[in-house]
Protein backbone atom coordinates (compact mmCIF):
# COMPACT_ATOMS: atom_id res chain seq x y z
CA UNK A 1 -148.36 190.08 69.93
CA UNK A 2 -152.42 190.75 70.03
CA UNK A 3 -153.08 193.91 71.92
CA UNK A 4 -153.76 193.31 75.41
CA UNK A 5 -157.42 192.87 76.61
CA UNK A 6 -157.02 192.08 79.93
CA UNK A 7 -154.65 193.51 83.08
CA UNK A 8 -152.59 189.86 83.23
CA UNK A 9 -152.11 190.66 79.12
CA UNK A 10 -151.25 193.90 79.40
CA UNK A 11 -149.02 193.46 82.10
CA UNK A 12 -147.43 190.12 79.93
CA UNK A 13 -147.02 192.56 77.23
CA UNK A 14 -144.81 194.95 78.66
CA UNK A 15 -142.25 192.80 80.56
CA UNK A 16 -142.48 190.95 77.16
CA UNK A 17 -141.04 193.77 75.61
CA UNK A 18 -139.33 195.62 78.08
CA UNK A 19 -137.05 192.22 78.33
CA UNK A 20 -136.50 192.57 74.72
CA UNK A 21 -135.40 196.00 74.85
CA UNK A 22 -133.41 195.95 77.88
CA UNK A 23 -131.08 192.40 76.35
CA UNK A 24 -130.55 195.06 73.29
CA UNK A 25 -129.77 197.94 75.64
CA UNK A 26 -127.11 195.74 77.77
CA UNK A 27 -124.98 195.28 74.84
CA UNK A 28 -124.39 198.66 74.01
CA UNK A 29 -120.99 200.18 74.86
CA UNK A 30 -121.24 203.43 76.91
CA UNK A 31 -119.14 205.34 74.64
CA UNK A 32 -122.03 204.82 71.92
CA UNK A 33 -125.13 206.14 74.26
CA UNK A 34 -124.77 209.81 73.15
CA UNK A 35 -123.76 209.30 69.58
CA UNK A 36 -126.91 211.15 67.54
CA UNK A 37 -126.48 208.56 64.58
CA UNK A 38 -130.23 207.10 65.40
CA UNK A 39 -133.38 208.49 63.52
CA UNK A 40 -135.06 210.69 65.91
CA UNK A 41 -138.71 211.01 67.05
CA UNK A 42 -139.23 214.33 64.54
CA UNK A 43 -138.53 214.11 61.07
CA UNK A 44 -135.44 215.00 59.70
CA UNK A 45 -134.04 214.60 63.69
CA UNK A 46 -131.60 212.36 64.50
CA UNK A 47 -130.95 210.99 68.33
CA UNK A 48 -128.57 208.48 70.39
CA UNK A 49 -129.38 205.72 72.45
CA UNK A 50 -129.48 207.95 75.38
CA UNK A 51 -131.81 209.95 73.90
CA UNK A 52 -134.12 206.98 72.80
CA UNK A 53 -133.87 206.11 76.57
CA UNK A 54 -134.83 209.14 77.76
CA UNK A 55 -138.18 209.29 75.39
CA UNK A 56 -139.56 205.80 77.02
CA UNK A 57 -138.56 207.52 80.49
CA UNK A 58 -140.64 210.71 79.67
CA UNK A 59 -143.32 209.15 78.63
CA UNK A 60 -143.34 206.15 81.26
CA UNK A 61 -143.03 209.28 83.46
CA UNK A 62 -146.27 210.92 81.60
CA UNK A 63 -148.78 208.24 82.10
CA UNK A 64 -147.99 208.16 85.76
CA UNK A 65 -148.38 211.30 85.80
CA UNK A 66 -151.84 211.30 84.02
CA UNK A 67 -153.00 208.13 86.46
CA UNK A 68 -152.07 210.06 89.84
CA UNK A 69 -153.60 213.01 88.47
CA UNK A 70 -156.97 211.48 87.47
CA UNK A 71 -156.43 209.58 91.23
CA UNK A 72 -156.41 212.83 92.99
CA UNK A 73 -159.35 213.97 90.80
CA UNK A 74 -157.97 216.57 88.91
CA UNK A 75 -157.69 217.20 85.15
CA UNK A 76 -154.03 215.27 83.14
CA UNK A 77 -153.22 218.01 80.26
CA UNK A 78 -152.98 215.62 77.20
CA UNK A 79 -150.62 214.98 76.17
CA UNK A 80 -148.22 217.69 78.55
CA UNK A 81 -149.22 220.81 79.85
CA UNK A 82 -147.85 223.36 77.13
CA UNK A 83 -147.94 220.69 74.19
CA UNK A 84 -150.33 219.63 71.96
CA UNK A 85 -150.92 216.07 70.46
CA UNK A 86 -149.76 217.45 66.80
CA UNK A 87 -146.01 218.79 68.70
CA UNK A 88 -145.00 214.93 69.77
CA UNK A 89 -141.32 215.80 68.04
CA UNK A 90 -140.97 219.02 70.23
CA UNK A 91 -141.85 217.09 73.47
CA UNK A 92 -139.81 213.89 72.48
CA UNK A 93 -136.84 217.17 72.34
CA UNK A 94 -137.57 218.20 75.88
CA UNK A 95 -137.46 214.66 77.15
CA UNK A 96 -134.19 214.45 75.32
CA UNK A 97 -132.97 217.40 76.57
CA UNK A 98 -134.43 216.36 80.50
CA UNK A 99 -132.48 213.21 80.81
CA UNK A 100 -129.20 213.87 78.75
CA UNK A 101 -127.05 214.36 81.56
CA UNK A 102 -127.40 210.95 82.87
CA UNK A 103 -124.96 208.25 82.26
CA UNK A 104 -126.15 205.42 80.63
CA UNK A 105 -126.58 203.36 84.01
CA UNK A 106 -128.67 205.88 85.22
CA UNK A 107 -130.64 206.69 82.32
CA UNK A 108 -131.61 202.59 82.52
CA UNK A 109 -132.30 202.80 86.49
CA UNK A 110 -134.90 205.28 85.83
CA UNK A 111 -136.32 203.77 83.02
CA UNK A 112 -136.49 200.16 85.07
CA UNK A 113 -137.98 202.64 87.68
CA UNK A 114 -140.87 203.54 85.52
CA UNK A 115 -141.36 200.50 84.47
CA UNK A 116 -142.20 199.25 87.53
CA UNK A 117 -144.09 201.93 88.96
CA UNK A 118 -146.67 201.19 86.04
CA UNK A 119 -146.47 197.94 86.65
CA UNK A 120 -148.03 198.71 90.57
CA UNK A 121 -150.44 201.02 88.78
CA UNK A 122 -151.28 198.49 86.34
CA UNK A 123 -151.72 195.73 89.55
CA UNK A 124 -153.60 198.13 91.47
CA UNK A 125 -156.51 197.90 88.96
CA UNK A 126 -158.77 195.65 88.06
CA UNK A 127 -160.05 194.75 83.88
CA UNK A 128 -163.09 197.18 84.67
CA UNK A 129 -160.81 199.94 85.35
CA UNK A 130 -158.04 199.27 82.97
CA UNK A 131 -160.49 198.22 79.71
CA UNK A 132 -164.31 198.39 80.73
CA UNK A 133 -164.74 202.06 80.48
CA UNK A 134 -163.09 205.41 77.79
CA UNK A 135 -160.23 206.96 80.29
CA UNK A 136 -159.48 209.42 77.76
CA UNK A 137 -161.68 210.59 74.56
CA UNK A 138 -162.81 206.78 72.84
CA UNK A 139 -159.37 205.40 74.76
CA UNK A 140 -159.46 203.02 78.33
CA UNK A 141 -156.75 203.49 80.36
CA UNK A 142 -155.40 199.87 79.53
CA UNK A 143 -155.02 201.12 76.47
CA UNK A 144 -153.36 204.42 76.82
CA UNK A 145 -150.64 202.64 79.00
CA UNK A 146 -150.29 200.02 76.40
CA UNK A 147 -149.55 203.05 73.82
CA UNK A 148 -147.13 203.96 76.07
CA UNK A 149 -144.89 201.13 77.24
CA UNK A 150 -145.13 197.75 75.63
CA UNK A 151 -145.47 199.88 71.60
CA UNK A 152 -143.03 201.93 72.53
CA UNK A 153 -140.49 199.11 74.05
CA UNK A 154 -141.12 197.30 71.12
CA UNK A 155 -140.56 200.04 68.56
CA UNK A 156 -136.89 201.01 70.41
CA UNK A 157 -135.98 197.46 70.49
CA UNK A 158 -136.40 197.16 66.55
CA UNK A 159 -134.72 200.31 66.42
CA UNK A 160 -131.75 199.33 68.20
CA UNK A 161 -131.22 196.13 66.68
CA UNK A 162 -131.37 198.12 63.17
CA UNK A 163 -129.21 200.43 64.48
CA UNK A 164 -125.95 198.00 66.04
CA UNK A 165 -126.32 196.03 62.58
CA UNK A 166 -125.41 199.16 60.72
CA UNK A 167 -122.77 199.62 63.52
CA UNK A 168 -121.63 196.27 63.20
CA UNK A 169 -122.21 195.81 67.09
CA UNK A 170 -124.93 193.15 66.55
């Protein structure tokens, strides 16, 4: 899929791939969403499903975060406050650790939830706003979402379908 250009592509591009991931999601037993037998978001890590989950939550969570900080005029600490952009593994940890007490039908709820609050963010804006102008360093905001969701979605959903072949659940 091209990268997105416009707010109707970007907005394509994540249900796109957010239907993907969620048909590979709804076929996973429960009992398998907190086995760590997935390679994790650090090297040498290792992660469940839940855990996967929980990384597209945090950083669906993130970006809204960023856009209603920049909304109320105040300053979004890239990429969190207390982490910098070379410690991704240690934040993908704490957004591992911040959603691992969920049960798996929560843990999609919230992600759905996320979803679809950057989808009304997304709506909210026109193309100027979302690709006409840098948001954040050389990056537009249609971009830093895209980065965010629609990779990201994509990039579970391969590793999920990996993943139940080597489990034989595919």
């Amino acid at each position: 899929m091209p990268v997105p250009q416009t707010k109707a592509e970007l907005l394509q591009a994540i249900d796109v791939q957010f239907a993907k991931l969620m048909r590979e999601l709804e076929r996973i037993p429960d009992e398998f969403y907190r086995e760590a037998s997935l390679d994790g978001h650090a090297k040498g890590t290792s992660m469940s499903v839940g855990d996967l989950v929980a990384y597209l939550i945090g950083w669906g969570e993130l970006v809204i975060k960023w856009i209603d900080r920049d909304q109320r005029g105040k300053p979004a600490d890239f990429p969190e406050t207390g982490y910098k952009w070379n410690e991704l593994g240690r934040l993908a940890q704490k957004f591992y650790g911040d959603f691992r007490t969920l049960p798996p039908v929560e843990l999609i709820a919230r992600l759905q939830r996320s979803k679809e609050t950057l989808e009304a963010l997304i709506t909210a804006r026109d193309d100027h706003s979302l690709y006409g102008r840098p948001w954040y360093g050389t990056w537009t905001l249609g971009r830093m979402i895209q980065f965010n969701t629609s990779s990201p979605y994509a990039n579970a959903h391969g590793r999920l379908r990996k993943w139940k072949k080597a489990k034989g659940l595919a």
